[in-house]
Protein backbone atom coordinates (compact mmCIF):
# COMPACT_ATOMS: atom_id res chain seq x y z
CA UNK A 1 -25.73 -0.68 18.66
CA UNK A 2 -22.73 -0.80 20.57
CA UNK A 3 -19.40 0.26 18.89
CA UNK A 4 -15.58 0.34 20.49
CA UNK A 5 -13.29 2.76 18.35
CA UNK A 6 -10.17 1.87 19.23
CA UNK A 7 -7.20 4.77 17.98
CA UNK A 8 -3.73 5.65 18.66
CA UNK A 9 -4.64 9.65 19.16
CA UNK A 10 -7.63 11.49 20.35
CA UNK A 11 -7.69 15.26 20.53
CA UNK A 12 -7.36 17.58 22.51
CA UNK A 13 -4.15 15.88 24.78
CA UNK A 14 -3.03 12.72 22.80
CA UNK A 15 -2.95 14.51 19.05
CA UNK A 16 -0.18 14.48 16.42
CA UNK A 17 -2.56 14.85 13.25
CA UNK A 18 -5.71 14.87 12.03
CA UNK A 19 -6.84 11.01 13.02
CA UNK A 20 -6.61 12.60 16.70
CA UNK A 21 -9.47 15.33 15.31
CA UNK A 22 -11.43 12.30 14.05
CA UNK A 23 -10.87 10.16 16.74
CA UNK A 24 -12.49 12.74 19.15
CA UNK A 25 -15.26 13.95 16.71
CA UNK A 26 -16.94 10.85 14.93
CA UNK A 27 -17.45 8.94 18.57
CA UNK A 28 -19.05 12.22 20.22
CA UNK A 29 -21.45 12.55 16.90
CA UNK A 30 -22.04 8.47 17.41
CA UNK A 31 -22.98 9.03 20.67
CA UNK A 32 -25.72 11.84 19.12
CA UNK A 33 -27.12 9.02 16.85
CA UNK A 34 -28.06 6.73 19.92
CA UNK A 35 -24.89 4.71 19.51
CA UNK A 36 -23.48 2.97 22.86
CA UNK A 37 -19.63 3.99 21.94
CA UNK A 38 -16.73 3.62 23.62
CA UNK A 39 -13.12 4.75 22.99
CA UNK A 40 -9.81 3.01 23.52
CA UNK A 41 -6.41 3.93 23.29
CA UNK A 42 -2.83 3.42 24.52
CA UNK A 43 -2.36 4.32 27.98
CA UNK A 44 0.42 7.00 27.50
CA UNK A 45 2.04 7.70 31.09
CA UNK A 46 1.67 11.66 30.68
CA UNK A 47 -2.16 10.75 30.57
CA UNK A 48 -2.34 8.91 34.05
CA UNK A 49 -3.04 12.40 35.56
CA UNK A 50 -6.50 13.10 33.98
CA UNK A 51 -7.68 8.92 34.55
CA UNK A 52 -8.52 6.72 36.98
CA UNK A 53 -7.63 3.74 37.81
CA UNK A 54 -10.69 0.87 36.25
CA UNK A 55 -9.78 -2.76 36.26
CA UNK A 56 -6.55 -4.92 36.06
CA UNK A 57 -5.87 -7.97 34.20
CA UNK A 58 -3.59 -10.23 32.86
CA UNK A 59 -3.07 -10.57 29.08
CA UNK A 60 -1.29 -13.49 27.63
CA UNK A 61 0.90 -11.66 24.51
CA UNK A 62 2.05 -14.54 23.34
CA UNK A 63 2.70 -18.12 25.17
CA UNK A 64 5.61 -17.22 26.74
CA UNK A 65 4.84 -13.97 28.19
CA UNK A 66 1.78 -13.39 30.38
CA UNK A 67 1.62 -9.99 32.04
CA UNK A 68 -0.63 -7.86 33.69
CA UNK A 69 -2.74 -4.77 32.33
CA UNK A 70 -4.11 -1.54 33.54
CA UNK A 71 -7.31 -0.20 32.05
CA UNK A 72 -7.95 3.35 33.08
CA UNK A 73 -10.62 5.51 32.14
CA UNK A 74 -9.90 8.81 30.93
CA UNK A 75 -11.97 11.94 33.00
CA UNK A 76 -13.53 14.77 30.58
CA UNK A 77 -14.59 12.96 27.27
CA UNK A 78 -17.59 13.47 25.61
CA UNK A 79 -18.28 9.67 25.79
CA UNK A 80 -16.29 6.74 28.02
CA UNK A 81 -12.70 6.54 26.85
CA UNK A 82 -10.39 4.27 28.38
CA UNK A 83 -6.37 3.57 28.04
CA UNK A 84 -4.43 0.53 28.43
CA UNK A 85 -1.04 0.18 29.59
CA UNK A 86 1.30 -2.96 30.84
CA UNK A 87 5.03 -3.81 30.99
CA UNK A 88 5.83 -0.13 30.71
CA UNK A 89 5.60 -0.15 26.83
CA UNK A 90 4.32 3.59 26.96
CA UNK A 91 6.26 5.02 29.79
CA UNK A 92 9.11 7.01 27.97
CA UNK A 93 5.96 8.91 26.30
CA UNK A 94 5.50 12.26 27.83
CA UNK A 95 4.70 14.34 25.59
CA UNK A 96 2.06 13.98 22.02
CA UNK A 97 5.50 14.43 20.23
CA UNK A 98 6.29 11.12 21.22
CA UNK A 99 3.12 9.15 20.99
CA UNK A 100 4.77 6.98 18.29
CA UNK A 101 8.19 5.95 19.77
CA UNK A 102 6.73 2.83 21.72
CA UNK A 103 7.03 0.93 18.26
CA UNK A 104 5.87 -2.72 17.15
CA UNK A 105 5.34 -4.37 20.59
CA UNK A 106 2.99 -1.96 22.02
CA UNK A 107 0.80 -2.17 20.06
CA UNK A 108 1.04 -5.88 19.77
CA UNK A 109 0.08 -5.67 23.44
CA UNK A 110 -2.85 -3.27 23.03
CA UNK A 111 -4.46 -5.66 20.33
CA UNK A 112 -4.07 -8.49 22.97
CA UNK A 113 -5.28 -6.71 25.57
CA UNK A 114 -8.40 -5.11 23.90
CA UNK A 115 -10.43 -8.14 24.07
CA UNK A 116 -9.88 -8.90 27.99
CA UNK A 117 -10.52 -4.98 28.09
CA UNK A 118 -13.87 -5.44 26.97
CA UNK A 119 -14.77 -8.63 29.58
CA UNK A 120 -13.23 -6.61 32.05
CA UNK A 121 -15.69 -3.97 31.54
CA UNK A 122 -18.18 -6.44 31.26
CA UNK A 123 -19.34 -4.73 28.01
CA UNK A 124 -19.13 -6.79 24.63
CA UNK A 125 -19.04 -4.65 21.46
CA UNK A 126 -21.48 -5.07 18.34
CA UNK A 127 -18.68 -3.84 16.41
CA UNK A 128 -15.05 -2.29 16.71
CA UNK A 129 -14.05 -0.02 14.51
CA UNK A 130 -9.83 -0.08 14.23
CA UNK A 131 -7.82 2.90 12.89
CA UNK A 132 -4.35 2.81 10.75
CA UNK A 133 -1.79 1.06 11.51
CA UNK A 134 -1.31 1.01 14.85
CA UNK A 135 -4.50 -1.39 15.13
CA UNK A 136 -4.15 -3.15 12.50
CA UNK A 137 -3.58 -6.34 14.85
CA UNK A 138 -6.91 -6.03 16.42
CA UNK A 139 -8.97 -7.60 13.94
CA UNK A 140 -6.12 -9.97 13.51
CA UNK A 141 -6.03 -11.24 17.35
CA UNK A 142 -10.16 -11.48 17.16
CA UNK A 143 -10.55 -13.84 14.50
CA UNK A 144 -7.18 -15.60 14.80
CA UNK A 145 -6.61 -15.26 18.78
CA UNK A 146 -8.27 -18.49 19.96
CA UNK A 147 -11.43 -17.01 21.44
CA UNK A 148 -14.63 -16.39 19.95
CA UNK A 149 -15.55 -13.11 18.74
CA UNK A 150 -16.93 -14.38 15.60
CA UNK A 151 -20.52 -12.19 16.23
CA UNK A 152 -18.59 -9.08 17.00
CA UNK A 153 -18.24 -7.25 13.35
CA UNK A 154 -14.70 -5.27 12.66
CA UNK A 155 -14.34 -1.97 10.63
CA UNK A 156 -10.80 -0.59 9.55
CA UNK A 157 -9.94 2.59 8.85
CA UNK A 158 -7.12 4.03 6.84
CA UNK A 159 -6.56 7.50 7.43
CA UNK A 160 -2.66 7.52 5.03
CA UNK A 161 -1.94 4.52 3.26
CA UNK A 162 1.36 6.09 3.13
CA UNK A 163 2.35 4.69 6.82
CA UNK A 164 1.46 1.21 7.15
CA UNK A 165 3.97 -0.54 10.05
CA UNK A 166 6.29 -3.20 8.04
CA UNK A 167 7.87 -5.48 10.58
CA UNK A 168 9.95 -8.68 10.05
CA UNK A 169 7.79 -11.97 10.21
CA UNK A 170 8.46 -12.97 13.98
CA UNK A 171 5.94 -10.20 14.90
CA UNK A 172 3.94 -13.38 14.89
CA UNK A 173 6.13 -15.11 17.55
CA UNK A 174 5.92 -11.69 19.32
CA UNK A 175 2.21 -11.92 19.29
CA UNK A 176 1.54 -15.68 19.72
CA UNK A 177 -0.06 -16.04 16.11
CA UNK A 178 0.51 -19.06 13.43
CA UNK A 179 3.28 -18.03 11.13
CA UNK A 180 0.69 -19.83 8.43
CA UNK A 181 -0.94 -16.00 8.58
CA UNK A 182 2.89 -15.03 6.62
CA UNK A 183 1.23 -14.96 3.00
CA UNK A 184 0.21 -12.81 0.55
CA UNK A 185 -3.40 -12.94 1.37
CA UNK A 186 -3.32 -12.35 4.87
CA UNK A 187 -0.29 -10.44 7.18
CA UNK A 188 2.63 -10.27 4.60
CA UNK A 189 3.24 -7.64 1.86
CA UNK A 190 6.60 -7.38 0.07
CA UNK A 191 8.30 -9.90 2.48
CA UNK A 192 7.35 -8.19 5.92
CA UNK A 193 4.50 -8.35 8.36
CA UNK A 194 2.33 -5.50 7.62
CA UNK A 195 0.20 -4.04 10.06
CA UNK A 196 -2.28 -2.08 7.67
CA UNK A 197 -2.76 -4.71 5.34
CA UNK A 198 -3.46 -7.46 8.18
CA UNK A 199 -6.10 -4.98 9.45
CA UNK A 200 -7.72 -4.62 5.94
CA UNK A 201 -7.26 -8.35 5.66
CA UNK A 202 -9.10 -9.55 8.89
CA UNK A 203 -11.77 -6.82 8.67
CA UNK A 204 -15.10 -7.15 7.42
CA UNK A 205 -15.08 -3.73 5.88
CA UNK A 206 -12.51 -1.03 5.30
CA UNK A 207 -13.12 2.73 4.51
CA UNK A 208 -11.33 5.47 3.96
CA UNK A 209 -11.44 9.33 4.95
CA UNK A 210 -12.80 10.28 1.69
CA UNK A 211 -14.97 9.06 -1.44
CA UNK A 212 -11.90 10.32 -3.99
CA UNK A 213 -9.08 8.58 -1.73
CA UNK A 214 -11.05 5.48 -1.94
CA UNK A 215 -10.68 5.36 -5.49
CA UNK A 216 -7.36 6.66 -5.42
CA UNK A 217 -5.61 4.20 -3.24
CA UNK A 218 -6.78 1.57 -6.33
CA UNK A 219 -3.99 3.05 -8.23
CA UNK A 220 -0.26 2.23 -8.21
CA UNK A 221 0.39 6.19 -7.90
CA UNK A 222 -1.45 6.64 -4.56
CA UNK A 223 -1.60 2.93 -3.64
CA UNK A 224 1.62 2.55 -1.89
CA UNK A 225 2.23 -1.03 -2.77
CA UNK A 226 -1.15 -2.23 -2.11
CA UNK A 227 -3.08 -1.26 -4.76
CA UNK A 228 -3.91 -4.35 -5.97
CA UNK A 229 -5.41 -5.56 -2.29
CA UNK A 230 -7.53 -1.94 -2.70
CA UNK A 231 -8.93 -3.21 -5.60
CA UNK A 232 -9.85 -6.86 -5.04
CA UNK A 233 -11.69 -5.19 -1.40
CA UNK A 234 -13.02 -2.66 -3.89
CA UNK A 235 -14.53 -5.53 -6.27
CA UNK A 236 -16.27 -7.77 -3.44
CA UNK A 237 -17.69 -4.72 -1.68
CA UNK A 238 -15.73 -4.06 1.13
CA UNK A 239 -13.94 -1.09 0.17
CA UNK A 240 -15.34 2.35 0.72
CA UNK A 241 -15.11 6.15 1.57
CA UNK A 242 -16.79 8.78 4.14
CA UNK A 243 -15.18 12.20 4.24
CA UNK A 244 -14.45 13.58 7.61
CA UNK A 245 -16.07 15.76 9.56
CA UNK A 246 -14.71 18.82 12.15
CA UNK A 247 -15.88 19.64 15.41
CA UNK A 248 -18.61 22.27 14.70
CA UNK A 249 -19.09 23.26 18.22
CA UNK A 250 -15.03 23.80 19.10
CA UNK A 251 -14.54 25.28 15.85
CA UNK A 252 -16.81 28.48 15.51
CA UNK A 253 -16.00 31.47 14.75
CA UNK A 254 -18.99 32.68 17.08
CA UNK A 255 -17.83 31.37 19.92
CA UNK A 256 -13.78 30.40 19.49
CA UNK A 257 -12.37 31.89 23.43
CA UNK A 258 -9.37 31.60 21.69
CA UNK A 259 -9.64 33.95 18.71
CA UNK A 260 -8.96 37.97 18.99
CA UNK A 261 -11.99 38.55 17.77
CA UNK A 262 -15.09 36.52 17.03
CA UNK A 263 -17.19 36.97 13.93
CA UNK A 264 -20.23 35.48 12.20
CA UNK A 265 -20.95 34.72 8.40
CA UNK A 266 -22.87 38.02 8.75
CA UNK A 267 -20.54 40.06 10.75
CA UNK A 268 -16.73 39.44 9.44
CA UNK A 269 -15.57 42.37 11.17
CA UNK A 270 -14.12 40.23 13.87
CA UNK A 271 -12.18 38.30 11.20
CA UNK A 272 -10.42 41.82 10.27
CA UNK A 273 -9.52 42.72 13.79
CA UNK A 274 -8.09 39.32 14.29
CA UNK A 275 -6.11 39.90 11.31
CA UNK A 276 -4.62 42.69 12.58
CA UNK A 277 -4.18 41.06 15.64
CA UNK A 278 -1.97 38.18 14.38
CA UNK A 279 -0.21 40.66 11.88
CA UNK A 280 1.15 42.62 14.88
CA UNK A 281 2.29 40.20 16.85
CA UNK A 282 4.20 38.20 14.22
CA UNK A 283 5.79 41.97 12.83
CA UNK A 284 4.30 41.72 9.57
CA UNK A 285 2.84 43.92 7.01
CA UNK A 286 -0.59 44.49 6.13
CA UNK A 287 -2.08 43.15 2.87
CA UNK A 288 -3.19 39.80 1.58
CA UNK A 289 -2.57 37.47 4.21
CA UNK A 290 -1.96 33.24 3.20
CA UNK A 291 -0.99 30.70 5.67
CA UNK A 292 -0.28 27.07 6.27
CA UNK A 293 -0.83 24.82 9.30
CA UNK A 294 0.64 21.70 8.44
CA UNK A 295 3.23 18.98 9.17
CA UNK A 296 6.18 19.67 7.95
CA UNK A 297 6.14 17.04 5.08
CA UNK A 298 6.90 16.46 1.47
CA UNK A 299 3.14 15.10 1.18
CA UNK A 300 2.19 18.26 1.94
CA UNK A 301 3.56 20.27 -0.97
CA UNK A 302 6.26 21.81 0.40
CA UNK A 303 7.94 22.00 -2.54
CA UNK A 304 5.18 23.85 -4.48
CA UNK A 305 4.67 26.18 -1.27
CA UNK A 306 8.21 27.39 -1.57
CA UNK A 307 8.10 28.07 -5.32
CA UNK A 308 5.21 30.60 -5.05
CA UNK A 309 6.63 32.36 -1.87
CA UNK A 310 8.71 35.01 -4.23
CA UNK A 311 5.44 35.45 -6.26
CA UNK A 312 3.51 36.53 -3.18
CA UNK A 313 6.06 38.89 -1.59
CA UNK A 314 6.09 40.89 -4.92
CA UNK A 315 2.11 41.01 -5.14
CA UNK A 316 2.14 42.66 -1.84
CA UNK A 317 1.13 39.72 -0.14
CA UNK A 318 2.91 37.76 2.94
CA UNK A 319 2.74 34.24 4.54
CA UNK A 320 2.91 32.80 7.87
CA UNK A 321 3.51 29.01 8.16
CA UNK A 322 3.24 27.03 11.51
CA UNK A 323 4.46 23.72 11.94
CA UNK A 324 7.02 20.95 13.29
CA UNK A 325 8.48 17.73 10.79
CA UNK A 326 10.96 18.18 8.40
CA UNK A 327 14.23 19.97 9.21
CA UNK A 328 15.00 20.73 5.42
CA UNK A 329 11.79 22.12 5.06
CA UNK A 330 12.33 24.02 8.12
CA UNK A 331 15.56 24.85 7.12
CA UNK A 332 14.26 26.26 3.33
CA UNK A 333 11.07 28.50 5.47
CA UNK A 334 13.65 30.17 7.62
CA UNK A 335 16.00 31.41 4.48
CA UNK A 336 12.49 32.70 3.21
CA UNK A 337 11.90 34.26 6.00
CA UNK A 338 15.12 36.12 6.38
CA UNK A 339 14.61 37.46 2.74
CA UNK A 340 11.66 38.86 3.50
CA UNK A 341 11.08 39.28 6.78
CA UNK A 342 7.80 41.51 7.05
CA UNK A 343 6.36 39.33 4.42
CA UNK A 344 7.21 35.83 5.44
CA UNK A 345 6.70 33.89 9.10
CA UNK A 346 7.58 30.56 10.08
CA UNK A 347 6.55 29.17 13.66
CA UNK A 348 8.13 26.21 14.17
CA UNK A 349 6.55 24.33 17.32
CA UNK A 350 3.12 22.78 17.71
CA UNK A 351 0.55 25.29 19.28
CA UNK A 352 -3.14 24.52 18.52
CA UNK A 353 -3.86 28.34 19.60
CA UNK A 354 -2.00 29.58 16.94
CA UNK A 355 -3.60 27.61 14.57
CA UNK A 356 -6.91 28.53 15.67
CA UNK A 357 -5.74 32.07 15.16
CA UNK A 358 -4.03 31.91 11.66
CA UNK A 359 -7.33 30.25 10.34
CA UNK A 360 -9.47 32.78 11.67
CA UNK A 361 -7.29 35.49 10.51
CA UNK A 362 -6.04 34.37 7.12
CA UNK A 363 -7.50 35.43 3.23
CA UNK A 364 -6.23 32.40 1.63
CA UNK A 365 -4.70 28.76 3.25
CA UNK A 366 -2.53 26.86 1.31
CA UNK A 367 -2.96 23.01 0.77
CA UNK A 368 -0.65 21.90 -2.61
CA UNK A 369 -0.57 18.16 -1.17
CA UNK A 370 0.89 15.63 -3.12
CA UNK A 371 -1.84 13.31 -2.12
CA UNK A 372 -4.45 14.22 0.85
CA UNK A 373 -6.54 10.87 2.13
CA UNK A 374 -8.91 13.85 3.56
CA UNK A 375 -7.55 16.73 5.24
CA UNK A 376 -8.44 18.76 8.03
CA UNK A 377 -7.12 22.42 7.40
CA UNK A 378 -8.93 23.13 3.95
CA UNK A 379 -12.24 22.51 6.25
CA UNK A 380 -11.27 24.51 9.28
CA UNK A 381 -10.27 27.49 7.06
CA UNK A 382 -13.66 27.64 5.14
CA UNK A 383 -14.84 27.50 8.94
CA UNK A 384 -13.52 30.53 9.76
CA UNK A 385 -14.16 32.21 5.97
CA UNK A 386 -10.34 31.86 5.05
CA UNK A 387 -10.25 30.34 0.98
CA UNK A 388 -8.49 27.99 0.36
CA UNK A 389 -6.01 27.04 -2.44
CA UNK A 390 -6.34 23.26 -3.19
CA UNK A 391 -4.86 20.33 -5.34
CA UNK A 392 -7.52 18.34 -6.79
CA UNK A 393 -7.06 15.11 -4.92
CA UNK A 394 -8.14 12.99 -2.01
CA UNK A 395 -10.54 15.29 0.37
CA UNK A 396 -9.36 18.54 -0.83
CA UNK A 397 -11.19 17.09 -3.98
CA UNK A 398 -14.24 16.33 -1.98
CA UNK A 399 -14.79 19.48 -0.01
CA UNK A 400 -13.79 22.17 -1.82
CA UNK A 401 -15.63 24.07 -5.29
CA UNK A 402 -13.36 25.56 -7.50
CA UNK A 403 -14.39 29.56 -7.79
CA UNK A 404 -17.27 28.73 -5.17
CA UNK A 405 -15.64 28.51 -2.01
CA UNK A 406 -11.87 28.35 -3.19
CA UNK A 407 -9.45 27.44 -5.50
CA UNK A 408 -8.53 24.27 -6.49
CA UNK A 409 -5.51 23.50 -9.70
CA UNK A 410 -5.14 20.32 -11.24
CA UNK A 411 -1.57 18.18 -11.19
CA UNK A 412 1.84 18.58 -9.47
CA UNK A 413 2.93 21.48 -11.84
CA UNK A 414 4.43 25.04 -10.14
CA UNK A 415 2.30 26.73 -13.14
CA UNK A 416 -0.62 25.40 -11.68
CA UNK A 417 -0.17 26.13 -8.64
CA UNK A 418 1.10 29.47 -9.43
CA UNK A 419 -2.23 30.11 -10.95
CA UNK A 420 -4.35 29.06 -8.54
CA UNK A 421 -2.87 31.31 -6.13
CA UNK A 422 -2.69 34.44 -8.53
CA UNK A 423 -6.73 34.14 -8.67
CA UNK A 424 -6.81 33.80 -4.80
CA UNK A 425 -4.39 36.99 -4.85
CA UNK A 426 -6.24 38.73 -8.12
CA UNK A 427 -9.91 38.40 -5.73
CA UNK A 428 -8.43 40.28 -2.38
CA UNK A 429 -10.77 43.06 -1.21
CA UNK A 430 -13.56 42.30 -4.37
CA UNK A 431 -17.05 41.64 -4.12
CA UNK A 432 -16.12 37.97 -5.55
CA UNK A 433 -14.44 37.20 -2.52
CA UNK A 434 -17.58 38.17 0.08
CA UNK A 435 -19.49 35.85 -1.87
CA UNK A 436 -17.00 32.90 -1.42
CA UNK A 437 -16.72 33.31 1.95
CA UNK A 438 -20.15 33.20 2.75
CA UNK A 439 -20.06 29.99 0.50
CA UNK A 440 -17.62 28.36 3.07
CA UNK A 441 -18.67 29.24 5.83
CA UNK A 442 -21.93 28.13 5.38
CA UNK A 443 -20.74 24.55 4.16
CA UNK A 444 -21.93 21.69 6.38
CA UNK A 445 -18.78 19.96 7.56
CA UNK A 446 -20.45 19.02 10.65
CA UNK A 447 -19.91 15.22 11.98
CA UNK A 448 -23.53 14.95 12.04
CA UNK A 449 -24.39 13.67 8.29
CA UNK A 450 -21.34 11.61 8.73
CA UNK A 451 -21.73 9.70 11.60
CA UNK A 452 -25.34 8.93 9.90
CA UNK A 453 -23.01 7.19 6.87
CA UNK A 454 -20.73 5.21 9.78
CA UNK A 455 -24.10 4.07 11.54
CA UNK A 456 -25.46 2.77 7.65
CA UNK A 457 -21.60 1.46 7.37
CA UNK A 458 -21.34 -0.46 10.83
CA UNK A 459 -24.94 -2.23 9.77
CA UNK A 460 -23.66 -3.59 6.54
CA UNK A 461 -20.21 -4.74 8.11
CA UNK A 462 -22.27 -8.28 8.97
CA UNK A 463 -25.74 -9.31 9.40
CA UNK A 464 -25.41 -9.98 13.32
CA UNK A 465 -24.82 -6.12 13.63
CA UNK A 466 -28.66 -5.07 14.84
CA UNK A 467 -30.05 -3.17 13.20
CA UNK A 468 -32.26 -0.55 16.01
């Protein structure tokens, strides 16, 4: 089976969140299964330095503009990634910070592109599998663009229904389509062109990063406007959820070069060194330590997180948070900080090092989400035997036991979330906790088992898929 994954991110040097994680993981695990994958992705300039040069073409964007495209495969990956770059769309982006600043047209272009990509390589995928937003024109341009692709199956993945790309309705113009496509059962949602919803649309089967997000995304709470389309894919059997995976290998406490210390789920004494470690260097007092590695965000529960911080400074606990996104957030963590300085730490920049560190080190991580399609950090904490404190929903819901291997509370409530991290507090330095943390770190969250489901999913997306 052959399978192009086509993604805005991919981890370690084009990553803003987790779909960089996934992007990187779930092709390498493919790969393990005896799939013939391949990765594509924009060609961001600051990139050109670790690729080489592959193929040019020209790519007709629309019938008035032809121009020409570089495909350039990137040196290093665990299995054949390429980028693709033309008319300078993705020169002013130097840095990951800025991997979304290109906007609307670029990635118009890379859905145009991708299919002379593929001749150019002379390599014709069994099935591509598309990714938020930002692709959401591929399976558009393959059914609609004038050529025939009609034996190559198309998956579509929604990491956040919460960002979906609404444009006005001469993105169509822009990308040489019928404006016919400009209804409600196709490319247009609440009077714009939207990106997601064309790639549901066009697709022959869409998934999300969890089981419980899959339902959840069928309601108008977590739906985002679309809730209705969720259901109708959900009632012809074209709707459904895998939960991510982590990198096993990277992430191991074992092995981590980057940790203080490195430990085992039968030797944690590594864990408490590191602790002490990060503790010192940050200037903050010993005792229960909780964390959060996170995008700024009001998804992320920012406002729950700072109504528990004064409860944890006066139980003798402290907190370090590291992350970039909101600057009232960022603004509210400092104030915290400067009222309790040995108890509370924010880091505000981007440094994957850190974060390695603060999971490793922590007691408890803190993930109060609003809504979480799967999340990352509750799985890398249990990774590195750090509990974590959870709001039943989305994939917190999914990977995480409540008094097994953390804490999960139910609703939006302070109380409950109060609770739930007064019995992550109340099991500090017990017997109770040991046991949990041998619970998560011995939980599989391996891409192995997973890439097994995308195989099974891939097969099902249409009966020309073979099945090997």
């Amino acid at each position: 089976m052959r399978v192009l994954f086509v993604t805005a991110e991919l981890a370690p040097f084009a990553k803003v969140g987790g779909l960089a994680d996934v992007a990187h993981g779930l092709p390498k695990a493919l790969a393990a299964h005896g799939v013939d994958v391949r990765v594509i992705l924009p060609g961001y300039e600051y990139i050109e330095s670790i690729s080489k040069p592959t193929a040019e073409f020209e790519v007709s964007v629309n019938p008035h503009h032809r121009t020409i495209a570089n495909l350039r495969e990137v040196e290093g990956c665990p299995v054949p990634t390429y980028t693709i770059a033309g008319d300078g769309l993705y020169a002013a982006v130097s840095s990951p910070e800025e991997l979304y600043s290109p906007g609307r047209d670029a990635y118009l272009f890379l859905a145009r592109a991708l299919p002379q990509a593929c001749h150019a390589l002379h390599w014709r995928p069994d099935v591509i599998h598309a990714n938020d937003w930002h692709t959401g024109f591929v399976p558009v341009v393959l059914r609609e663009g004038g050529e025939d692709w009609s034996d190559v199956a198309t998956v579509f993945t929604i990491h956040n229904l919460g960002y979906q790309g609404a444009f006005g309705p001469d993105t169509l113009e822009s990308v040489g389509l019928p404006y016919s496509l400009f209804n409600f059962h196709q490319v247009e949602a609440w009077g714009c062109v939207n990106f997601l919803k064309a790639g549901v649309a066009f697709s022959d089967r869409t998934n999300t990063v969890s089981p419980t997000y899959a339902r959840e995304i069928q309601t108008p709470e977590f739906g985002f406007g679309l809730d209705g389309h969720m259901r109708h894919l959900a009632e012809h059997g074209r709707l459904s959820g895998i939960l991510n995976g982590i990198d096993t290998e990277t992430h191991d406490p074992a092995t981590d070069p980057v940790l203080d210390a490195n430990f085992s789920v039968g030797d944690l004494a590594g864990k408490a060194r590191g602790k002490i470690c990060l503790l010192a260097e940050q200037g903050m007092a010993d005792g229960p330590l909780l964390s959060v590695v996170s995008r700024l965000s009001e998804q992320k529960g920012f406002d729950l997180l700072l109504s528990v911080i004064p409860q944890i400074v006066a139980a003798g606990g402290s907190l370090v948070v590291l992350g970039v996104g909101s600057p009232e957030i960022a603004s509210s963590l400092r104030k915290a900080e400067a009222a309790a300085p040995k108890q509370v730490r924010f880091v505000n920049r981007y440094d994957a090092e850190l974060g390695q560190r603060i999971y490793a080190s922590s007691d408890g991580f803190l993930m109060p989400s609003a809504y979480e399609p799967c999340g990352l950090g509750q799985m890398f904490a249990m990774r590195y035997g750090t509990l974590p404190v959870v709001r039943n929903t989305g994939g917190l819901a999914d990977s995480v036991t409540d008094g097994v291997d953390g804490f999960v509370f139910e609703g939006r409530s302070q109380e409950a979330f109060s609770q739930a991290v007064g019995r992550a507090l109340a099991v500090y330095d017990t017997p109770e906790r040991q046991r949990m943390i041998q619970a998560a770190m011995t939980k599989d969250f391996s891409w192995d088992a997973r890439a097994q489901e995308y195989v099974e999913l891939y097969r099902r997306s249409r009966r020309t898929v073979p099945v090997e």
